[in-house]
N, C-alpha and C. Protein backbone atom coordinates (compact mmCIF):
# COMPACT_ATOMS: atom_id res chain seq x y z
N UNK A 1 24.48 12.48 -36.06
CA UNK A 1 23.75 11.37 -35.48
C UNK A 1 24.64 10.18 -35.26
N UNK A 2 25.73 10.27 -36.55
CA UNK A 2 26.54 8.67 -36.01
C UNK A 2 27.21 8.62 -35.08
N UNK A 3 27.36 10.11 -34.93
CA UNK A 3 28.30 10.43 -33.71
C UNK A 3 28.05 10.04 -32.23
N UNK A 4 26.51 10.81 -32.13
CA UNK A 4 25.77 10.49 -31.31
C UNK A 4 25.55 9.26 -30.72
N UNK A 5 25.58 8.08 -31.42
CA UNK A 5 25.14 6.45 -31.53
C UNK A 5 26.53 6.22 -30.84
N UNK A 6 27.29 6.54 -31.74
CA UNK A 6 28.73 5.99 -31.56
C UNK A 6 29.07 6.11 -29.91
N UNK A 7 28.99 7.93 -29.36
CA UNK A 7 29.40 7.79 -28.31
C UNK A 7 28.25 7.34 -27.27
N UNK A 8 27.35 6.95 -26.88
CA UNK A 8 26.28 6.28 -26.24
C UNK A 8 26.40 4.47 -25.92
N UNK A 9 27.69 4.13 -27.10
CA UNK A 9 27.39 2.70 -27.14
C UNK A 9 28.48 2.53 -25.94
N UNK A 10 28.05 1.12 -25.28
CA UNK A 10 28.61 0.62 -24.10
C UNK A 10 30.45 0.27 -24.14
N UNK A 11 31.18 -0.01 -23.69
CA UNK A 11 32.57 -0.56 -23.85
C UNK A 11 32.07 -1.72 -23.74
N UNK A 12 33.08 -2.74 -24.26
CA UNK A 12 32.93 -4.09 -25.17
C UNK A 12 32.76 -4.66 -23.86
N UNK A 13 31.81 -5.78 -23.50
CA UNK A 13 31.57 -6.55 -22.42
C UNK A 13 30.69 -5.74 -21.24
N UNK A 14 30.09 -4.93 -21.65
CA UNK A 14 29.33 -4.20 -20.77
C UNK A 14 27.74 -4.22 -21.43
N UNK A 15 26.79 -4.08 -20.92
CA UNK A 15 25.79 -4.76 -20.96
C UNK A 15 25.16 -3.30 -21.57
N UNK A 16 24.41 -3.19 -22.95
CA UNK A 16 23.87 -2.16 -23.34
C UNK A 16 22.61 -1.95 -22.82
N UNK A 17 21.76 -1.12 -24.03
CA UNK A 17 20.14 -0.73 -23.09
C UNK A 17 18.89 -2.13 -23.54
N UNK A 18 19.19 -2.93 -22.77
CA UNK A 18 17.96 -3.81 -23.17
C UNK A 18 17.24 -4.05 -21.77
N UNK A 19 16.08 -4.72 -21.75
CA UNK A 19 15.28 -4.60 -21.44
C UNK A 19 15.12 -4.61 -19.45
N UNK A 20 16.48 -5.18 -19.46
CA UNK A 20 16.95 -4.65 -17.78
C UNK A 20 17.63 -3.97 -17.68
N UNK A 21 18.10 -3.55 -18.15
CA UNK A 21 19.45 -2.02 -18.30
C UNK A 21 18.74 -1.30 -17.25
N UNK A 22 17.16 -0.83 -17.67
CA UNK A 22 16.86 0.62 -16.28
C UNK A 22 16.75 -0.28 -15.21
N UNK A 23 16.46 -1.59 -15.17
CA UNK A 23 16.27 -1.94 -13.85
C UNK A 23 16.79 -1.94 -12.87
N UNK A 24 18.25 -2.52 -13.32
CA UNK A 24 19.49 -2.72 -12.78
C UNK A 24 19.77 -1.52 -12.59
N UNK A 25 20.03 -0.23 -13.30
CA UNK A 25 20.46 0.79 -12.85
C UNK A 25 19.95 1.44 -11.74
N UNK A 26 18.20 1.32 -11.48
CA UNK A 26 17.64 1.85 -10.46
C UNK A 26 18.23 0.97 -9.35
N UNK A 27 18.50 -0.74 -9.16
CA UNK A 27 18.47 -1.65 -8.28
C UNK A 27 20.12 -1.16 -7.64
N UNK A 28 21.10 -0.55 -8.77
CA UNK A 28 22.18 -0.40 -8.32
C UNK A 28 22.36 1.51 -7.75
N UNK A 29 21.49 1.72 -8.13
CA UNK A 29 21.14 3.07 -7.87
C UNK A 29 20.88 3.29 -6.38
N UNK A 30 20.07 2.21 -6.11
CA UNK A 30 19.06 2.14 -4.73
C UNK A 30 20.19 1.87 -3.17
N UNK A 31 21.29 0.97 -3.98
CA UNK A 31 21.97 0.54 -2.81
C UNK A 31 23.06 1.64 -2.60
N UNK A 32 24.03 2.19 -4.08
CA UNK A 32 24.87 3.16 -4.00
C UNK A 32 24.94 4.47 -3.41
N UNK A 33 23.37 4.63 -3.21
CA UNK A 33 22.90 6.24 -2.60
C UNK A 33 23.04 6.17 -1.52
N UNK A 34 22.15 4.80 -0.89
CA UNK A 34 22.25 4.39 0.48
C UNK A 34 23.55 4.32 1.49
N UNK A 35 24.63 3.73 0.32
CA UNK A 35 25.64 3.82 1.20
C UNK A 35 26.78 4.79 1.25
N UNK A 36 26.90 5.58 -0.01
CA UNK A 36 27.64 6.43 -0.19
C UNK A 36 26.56 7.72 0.13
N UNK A 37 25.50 8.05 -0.12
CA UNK A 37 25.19 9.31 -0.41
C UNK A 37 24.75 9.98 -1.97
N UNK A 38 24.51 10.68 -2.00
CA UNK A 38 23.80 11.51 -3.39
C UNK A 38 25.82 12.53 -4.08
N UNK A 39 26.24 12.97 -3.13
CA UNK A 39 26.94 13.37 -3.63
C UNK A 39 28.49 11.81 -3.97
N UNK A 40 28.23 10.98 -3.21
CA UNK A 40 29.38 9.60 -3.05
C UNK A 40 29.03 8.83 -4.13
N UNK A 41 28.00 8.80 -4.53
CA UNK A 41 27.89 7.72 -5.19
C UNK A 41 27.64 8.30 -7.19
N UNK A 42 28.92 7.93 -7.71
CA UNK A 42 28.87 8.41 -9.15
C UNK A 42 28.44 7.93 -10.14
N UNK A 43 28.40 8.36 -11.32
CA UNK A 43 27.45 8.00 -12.21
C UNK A 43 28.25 6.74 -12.72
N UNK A 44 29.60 6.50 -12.59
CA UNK A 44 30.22 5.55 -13.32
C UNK A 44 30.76 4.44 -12.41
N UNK A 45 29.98 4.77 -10.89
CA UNK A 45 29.87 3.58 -9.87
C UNK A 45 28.87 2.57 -10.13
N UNK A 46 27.73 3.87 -9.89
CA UNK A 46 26.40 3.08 -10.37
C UNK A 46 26.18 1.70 -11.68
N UNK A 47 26.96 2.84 -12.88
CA UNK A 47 26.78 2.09 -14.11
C UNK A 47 27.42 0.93 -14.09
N UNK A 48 28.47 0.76 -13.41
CA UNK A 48 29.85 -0.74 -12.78
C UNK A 48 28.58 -1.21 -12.38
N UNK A 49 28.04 -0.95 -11.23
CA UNK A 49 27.31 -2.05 -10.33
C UNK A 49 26.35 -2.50 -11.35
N UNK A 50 25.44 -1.95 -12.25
CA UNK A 50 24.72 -2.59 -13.04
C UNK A 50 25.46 -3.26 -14.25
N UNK A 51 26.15 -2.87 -14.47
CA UNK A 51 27.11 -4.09 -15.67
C UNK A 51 26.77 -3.22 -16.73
N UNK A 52 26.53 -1.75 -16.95
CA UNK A 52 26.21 -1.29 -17.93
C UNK A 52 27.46 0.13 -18.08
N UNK A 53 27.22 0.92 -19.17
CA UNK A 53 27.68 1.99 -19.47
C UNK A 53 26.96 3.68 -18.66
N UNK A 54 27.88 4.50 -18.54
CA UNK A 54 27.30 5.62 -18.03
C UNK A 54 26.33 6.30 -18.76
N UNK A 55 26.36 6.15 -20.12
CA UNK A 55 26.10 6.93 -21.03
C UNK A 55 23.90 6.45 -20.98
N UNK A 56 24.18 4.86 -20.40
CA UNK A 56 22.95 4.10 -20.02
C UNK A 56 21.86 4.97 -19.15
N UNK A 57 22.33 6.02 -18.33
CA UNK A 57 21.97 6.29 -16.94
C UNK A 57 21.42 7.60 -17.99
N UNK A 58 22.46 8.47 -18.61
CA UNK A 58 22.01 9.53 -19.57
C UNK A 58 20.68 9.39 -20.21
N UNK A 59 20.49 8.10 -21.24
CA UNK A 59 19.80 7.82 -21.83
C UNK A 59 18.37 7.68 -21.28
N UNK A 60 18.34 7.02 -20.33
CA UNK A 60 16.94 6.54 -19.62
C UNK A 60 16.81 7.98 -18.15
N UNK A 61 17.39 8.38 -17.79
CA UNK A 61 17.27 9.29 -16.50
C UNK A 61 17.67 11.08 -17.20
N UNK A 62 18.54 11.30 -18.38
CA UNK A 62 18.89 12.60 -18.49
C UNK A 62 20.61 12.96 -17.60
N UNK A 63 20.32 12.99 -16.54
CA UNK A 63 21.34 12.73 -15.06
C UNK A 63 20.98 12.28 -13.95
N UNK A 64 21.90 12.33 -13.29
CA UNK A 64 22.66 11.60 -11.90
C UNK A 64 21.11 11.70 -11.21
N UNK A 65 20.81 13.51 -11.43
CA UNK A 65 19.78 13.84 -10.12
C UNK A 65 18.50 13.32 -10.69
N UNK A 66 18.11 12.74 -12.08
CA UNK A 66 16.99 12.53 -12.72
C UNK A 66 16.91 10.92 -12.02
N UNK A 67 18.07 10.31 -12.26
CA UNK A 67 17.96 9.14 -11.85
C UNK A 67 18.00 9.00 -10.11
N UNK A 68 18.10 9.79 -9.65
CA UNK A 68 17.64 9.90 -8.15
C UNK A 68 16.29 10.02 -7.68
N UNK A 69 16.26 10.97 -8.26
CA UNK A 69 14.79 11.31 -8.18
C UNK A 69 13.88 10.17 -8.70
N UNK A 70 14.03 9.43 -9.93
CA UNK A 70 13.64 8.06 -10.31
C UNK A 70 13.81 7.23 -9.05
N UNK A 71 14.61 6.90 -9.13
CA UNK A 71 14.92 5.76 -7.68
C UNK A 71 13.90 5.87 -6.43
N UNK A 72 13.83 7.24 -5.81
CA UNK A 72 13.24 7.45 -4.92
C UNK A 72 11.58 7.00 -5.26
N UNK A 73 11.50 7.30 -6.34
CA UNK A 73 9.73 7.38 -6.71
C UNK A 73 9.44 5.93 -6.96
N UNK A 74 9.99 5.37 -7.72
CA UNK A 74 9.97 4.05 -8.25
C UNK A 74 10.35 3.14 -7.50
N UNK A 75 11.25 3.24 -6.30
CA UNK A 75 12.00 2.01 -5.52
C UNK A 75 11.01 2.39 -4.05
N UNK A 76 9.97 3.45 -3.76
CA UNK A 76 9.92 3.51 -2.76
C UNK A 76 7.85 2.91 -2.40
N UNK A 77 7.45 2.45 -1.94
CA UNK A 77 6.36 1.66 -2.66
C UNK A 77 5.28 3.06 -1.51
N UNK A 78 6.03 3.51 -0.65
CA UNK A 78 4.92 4.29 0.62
C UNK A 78 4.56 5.77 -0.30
N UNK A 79 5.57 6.37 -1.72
CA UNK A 79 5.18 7.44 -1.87
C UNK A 79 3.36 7.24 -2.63
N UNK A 80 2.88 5.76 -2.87
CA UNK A 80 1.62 6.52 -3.51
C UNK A 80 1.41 6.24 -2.63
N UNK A 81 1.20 5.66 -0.98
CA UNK A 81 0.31 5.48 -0.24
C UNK A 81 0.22 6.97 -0.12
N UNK A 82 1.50 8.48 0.16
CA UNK A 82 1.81 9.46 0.59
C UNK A 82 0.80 10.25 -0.25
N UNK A 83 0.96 10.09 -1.28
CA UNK A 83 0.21 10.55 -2.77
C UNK A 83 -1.29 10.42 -2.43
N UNK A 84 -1.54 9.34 -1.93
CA UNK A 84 -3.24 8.96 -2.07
C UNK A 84 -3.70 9.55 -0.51
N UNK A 85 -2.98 9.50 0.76
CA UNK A 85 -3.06 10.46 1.55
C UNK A 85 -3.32 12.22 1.60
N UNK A 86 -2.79 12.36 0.07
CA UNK A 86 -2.86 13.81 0.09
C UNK A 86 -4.40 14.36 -0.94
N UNK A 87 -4.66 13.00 -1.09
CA UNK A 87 -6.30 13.60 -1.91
C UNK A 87 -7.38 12.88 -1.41
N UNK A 88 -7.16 12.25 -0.26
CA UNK A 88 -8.25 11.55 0.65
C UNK A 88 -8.04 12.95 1.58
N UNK A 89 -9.88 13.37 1.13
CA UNK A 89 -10.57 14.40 2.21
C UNK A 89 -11.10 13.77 3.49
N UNK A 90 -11.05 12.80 3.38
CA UNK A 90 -12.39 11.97 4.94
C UNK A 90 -11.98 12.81 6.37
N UNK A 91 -12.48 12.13 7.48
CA UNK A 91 -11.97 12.47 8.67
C UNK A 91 -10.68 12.20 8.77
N UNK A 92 -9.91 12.29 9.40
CA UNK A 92 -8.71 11.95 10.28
C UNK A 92 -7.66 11.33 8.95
N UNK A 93 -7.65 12.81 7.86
CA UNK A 93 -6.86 12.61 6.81
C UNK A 93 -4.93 13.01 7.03
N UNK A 94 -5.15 14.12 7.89
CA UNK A 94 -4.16 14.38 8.79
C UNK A 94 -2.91 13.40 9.58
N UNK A 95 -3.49 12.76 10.07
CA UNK A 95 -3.34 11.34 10.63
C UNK A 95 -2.54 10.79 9.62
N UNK A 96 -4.23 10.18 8.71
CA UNK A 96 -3.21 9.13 7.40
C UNK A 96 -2.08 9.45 6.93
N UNK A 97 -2.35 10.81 6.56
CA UNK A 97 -0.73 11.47 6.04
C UNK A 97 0.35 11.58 6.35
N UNK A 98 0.70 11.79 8.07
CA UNK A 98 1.48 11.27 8.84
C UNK A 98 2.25 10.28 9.03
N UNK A 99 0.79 9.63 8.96
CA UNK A 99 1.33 7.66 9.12
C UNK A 99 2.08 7.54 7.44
N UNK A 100 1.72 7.62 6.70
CA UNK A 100 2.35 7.61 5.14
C UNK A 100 3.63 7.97 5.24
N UNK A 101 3.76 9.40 5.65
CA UNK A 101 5.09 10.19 5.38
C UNK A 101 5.91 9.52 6.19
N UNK A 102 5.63 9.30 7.70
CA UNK A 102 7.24 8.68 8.35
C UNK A 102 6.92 7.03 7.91
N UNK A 103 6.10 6.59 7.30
CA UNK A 103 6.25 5.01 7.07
C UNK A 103 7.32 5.58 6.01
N UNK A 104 7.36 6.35 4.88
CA UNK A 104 8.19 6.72 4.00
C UNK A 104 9.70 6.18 4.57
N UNK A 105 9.89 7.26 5.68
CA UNK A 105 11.14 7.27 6.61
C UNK A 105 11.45 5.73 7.25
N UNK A 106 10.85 4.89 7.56
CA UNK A 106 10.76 3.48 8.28
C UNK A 106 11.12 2.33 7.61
N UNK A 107 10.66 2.81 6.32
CA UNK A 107 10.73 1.57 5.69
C UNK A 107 12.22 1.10 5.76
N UNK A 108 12.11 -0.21 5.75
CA UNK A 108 13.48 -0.83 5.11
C UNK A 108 13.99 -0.71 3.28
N UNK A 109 13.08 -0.18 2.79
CA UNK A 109 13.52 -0.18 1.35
C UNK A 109 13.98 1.31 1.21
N UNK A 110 13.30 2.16 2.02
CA UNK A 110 13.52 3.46 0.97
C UNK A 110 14.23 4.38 2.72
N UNK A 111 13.71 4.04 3.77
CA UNK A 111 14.38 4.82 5.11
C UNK A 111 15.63 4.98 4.96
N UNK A 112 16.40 3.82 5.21
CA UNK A 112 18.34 4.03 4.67
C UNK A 112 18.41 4.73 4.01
N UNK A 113 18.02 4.74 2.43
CA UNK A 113 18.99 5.54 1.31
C UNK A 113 18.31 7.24 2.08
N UNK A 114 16.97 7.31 2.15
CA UNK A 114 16.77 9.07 2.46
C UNK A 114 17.58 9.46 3.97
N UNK A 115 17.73 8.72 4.33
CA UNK A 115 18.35 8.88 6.11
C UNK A 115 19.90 9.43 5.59
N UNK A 116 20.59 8.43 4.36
CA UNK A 116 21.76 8.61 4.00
C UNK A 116 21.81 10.20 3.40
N UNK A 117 20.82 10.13 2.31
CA UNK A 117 20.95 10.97 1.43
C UNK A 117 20.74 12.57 2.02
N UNK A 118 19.78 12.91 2.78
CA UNK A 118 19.61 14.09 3.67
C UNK A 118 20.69 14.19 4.22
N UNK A 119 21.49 13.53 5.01
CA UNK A 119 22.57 13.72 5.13
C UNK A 119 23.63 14.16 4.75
N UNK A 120 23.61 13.93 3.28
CA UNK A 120 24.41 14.34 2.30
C UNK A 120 24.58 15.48 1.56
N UNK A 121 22.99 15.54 1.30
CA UNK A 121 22.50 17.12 0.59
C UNK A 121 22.56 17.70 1.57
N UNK A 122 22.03 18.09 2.85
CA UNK A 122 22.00 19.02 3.49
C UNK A 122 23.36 20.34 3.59
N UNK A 123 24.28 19.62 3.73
CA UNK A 123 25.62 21.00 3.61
C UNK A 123 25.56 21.19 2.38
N UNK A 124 24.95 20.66 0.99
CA UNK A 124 24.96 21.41 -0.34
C UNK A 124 23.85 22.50 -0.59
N UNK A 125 24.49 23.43 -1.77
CA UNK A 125 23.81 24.06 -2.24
C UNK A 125 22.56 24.18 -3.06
N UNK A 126 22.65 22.68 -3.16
CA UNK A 126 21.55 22.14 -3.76
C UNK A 126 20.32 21.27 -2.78
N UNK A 127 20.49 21.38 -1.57
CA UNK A 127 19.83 20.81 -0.73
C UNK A 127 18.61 21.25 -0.60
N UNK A 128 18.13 22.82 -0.83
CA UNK A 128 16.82 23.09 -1.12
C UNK A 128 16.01 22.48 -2.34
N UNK A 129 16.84 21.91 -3.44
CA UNK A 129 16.03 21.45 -4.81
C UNK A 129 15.89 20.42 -4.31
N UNK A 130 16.60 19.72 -3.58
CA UNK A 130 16.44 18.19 -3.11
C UNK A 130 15.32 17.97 -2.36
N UNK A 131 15.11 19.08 -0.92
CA UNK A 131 14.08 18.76 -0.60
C UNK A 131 12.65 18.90 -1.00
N UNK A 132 12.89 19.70 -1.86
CA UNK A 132 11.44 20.25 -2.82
C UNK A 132 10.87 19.27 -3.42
N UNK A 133 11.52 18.82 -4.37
CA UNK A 133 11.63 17.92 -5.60
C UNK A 133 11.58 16.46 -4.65
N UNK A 134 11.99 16.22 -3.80
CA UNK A 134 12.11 14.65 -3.66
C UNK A 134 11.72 14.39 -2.31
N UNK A 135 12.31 14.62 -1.21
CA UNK A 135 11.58 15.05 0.72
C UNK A 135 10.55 15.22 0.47
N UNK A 136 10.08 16.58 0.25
CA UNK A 136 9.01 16.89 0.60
C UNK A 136 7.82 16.17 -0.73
N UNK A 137 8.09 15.39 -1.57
CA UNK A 137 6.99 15.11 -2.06
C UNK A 137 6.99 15.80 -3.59
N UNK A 138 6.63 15.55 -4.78
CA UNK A 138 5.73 16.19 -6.22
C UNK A 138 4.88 16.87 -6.10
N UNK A 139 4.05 16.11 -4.99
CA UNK A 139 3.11 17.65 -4.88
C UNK A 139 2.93 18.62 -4.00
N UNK A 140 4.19 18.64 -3.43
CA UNK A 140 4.02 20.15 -3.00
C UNK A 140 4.96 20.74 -3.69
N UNK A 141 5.50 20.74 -5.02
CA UNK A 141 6.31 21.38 -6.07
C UNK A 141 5.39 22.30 -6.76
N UNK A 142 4.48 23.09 -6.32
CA UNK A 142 3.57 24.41 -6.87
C UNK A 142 4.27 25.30 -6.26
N UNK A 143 4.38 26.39 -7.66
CA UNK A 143 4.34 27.88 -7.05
C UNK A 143 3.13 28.57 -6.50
N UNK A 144 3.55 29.56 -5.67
CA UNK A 144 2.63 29.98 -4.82
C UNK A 144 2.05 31.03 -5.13
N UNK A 145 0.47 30.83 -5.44
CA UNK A 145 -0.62 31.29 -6.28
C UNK A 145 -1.75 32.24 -5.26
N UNK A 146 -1.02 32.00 -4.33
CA UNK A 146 -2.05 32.50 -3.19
C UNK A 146 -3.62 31.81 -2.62
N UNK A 147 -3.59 30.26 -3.97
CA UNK A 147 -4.69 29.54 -3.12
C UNK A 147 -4.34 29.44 -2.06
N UNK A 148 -5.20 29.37 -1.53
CA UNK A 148 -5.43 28.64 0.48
C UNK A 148 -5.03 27.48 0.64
N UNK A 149 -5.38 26.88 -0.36
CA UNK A 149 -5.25 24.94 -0.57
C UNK A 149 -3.95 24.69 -0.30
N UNK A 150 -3.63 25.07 -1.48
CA UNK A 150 -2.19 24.74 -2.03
C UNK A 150 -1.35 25.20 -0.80
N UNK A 151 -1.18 26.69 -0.09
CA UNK A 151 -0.57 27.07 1.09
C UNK A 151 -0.93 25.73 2.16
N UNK A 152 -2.07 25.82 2.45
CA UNK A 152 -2.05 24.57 3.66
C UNK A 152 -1.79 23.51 3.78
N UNK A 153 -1.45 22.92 2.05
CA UNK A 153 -0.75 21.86 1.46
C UNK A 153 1.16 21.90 1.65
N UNK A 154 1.43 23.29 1.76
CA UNK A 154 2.76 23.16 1.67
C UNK A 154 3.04 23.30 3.37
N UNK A 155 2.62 24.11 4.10
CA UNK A 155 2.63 24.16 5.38
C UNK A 155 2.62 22.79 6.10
N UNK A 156 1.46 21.45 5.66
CA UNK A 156 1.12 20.35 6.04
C UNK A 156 2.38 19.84 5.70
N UNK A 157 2.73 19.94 4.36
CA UNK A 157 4.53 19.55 3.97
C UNK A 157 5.62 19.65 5.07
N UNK A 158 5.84 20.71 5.34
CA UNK A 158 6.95 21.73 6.12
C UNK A 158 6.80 21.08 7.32
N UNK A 159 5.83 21.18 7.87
CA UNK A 159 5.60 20.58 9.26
C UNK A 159 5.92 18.63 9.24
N UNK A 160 5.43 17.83 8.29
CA UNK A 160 6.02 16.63 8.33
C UNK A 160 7.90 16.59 8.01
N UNK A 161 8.27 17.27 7.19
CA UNK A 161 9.53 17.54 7.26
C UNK A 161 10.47 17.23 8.19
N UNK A 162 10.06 18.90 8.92
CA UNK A 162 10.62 19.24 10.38
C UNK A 162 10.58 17.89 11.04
N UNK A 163 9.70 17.72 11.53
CA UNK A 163 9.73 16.31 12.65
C UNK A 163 10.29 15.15 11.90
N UNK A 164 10.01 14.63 10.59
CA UNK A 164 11.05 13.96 10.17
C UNK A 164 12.69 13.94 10.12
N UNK A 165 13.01 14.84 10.29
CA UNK A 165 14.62 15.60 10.00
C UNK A 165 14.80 15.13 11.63
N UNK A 166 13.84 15.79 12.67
CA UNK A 166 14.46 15.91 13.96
C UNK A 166 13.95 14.76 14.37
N UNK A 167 13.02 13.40 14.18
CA UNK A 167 13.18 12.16 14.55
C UNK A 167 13.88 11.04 13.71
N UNK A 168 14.16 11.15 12.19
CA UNK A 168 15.37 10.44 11.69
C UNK A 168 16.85 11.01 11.33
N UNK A 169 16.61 12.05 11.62
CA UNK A 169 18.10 12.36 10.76
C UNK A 169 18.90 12.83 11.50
N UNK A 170 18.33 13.99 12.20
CA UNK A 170 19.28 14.17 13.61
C UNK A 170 19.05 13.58 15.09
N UNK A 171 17.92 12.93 15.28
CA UNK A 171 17.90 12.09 16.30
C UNK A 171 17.57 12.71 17.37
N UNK A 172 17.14 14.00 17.33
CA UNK A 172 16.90 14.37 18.91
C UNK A 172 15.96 13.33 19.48
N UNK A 173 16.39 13.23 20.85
CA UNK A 173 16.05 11.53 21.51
C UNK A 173 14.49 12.41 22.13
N UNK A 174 13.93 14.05 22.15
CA UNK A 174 12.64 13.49 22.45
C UNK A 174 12.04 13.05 21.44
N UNK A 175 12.26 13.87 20.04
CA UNK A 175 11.12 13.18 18.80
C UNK A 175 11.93 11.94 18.41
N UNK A 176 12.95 11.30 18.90
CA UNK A 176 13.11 9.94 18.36
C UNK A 176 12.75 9.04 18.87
N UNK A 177 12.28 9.04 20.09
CA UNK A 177 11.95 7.98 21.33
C UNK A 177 10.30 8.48 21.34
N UNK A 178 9.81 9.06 21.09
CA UNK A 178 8.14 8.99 20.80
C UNK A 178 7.27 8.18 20.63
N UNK A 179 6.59 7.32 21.08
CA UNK A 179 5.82 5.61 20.13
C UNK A 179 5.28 6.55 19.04
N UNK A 180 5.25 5.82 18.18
CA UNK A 180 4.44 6.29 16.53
C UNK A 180 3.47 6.46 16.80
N UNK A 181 2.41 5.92 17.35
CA UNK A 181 1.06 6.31 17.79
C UNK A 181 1.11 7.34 18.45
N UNK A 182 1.25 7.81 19.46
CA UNK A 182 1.38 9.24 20.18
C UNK A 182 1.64 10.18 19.33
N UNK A 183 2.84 10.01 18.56
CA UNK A 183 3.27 11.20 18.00
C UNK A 183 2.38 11.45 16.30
N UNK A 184 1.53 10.54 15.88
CA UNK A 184 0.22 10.39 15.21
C UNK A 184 -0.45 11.10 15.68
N UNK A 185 -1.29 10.79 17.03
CA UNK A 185 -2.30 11.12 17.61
C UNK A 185 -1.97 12.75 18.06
N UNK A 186 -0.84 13.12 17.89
CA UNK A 186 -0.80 14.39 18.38
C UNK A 186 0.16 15.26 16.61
N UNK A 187 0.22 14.65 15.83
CA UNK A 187 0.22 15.60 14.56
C UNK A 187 -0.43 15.92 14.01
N UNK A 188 -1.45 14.78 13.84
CA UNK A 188 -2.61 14.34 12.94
C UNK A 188 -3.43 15.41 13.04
N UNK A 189 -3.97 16.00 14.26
CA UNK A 189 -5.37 17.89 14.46
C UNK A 189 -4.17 18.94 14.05
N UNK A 190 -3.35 18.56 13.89
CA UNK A 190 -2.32 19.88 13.53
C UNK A 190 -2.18 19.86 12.37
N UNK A 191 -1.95 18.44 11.31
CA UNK A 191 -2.36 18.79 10.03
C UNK A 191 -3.46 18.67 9.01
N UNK A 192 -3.97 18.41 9.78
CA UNK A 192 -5.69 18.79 9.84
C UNK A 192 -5.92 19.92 9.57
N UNK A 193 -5.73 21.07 10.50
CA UNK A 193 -6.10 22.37 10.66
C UNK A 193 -5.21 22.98 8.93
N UNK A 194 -3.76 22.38 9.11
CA UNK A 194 -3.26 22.99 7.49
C UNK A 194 -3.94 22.82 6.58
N UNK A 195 -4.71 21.85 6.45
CA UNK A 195 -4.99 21.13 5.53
C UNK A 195 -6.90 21.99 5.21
N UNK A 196 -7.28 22.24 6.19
CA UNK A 196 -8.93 22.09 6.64
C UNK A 196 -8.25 24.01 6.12
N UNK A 197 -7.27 24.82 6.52
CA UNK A 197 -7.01 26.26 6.23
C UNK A 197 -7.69 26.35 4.37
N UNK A 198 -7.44 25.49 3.77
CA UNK A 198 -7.53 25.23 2.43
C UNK A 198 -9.32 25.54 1.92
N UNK A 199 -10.48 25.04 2.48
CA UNK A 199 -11.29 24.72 2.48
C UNK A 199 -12.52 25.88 2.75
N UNK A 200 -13.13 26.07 1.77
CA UNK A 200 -14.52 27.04 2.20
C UNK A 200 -15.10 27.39 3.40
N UNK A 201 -15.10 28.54 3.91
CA UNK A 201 -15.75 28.71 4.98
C UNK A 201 -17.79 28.83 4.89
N UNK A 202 -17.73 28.19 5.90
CA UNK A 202 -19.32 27.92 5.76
C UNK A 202 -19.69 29.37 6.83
């Protein structure tokens, strides 16, 4: 255990775990991803930019990818709108969800770093955990049970994806030049129908 303590503690003039330690790490987290990338930006960049120790990032996140995945959830304010989109049944839930997911992509807080970061993961081998786990959302992280729900839940996923990837990330100029409304008004009965696949037949 002393061992343990011992190696965890900060180098002399570096700011240990008090009560802004995670803050700063997410705040320095948020900008380092953005500009370097998921694979550019290291654990002992991050910990510099917050004035703290690496061992800080261990403690409160586990790793690099825990504290990514933190960042994204915590720094990004559209995933509960995304979240509360995905358990609002009403009419024209399809729609909302849409509008949620690329506001995700738009924002000025959280658009940069995922614009960066897809970028980054994509030639890795790890780019499928990335998009599972963090792109596409927490809840569509179910194995597949053969509900209906859950399938038309991940399909509704897959399909915001796709058009995300090909209107922010690679830019094809027809889905990038689209007005947001149009391209709403014409996703929205399409994930509808994924979504409505889920649902009792009368």
């Amino acid at each position: 255990m002393a061992q343990d303590s011992e190696a965890g503690q900060p180098p002399r003039g570096r700011r240990g775990g008090d009560a802004r330690t995670r803050e700063d790490l997410l705040d320095a987290a948020l900008a380092l991803f953005a500009e370097h990338g998921y694979d550019g930006a290291s654990m002992r960049a991050i910990a510099a930019r917050a004035g703290t120790d690496p061992g800080m990032i261990r403690h409160y996140f586990g790793d690099k990818e825990g504290l990514f995945v933190e960042t994204v959830l915590d720094r990004t304010p559209t995933v509960t709108r995304l979240r509360a989109a995905f358990m609002d049944g009403s009419p024209g839930q399809g729609r909302r969800l849409a509008d949620a997911y690329f506001s995700l992509w738009e924002d000025p807080s959280s658009g940069p770093m995922l614009r960066a970061l897809v970028r980054s993961a994509l030639p890795s081998r790890r780019a499928p955990e990335f998009m599972r786990h963090v792109i596409g959302g927490a809840a569509l992280d179910e194995p597949d049970t053969g509900d209906p729900a859950l399938r038309g839940l991940g399909l509704a996923g897959g399909h915001l994806l796709g058009v995300a990837l090909m209107r922010y990330v690679v830019e094809i100029p027809l889905m990038a030049t689209i007005p947001r409304d149009e391209l709403l008004d014409q996703i929205g009965p399409v994930i509808d129908g994924y979504l409505a696949s889920g649902l009792p037949r009368r």
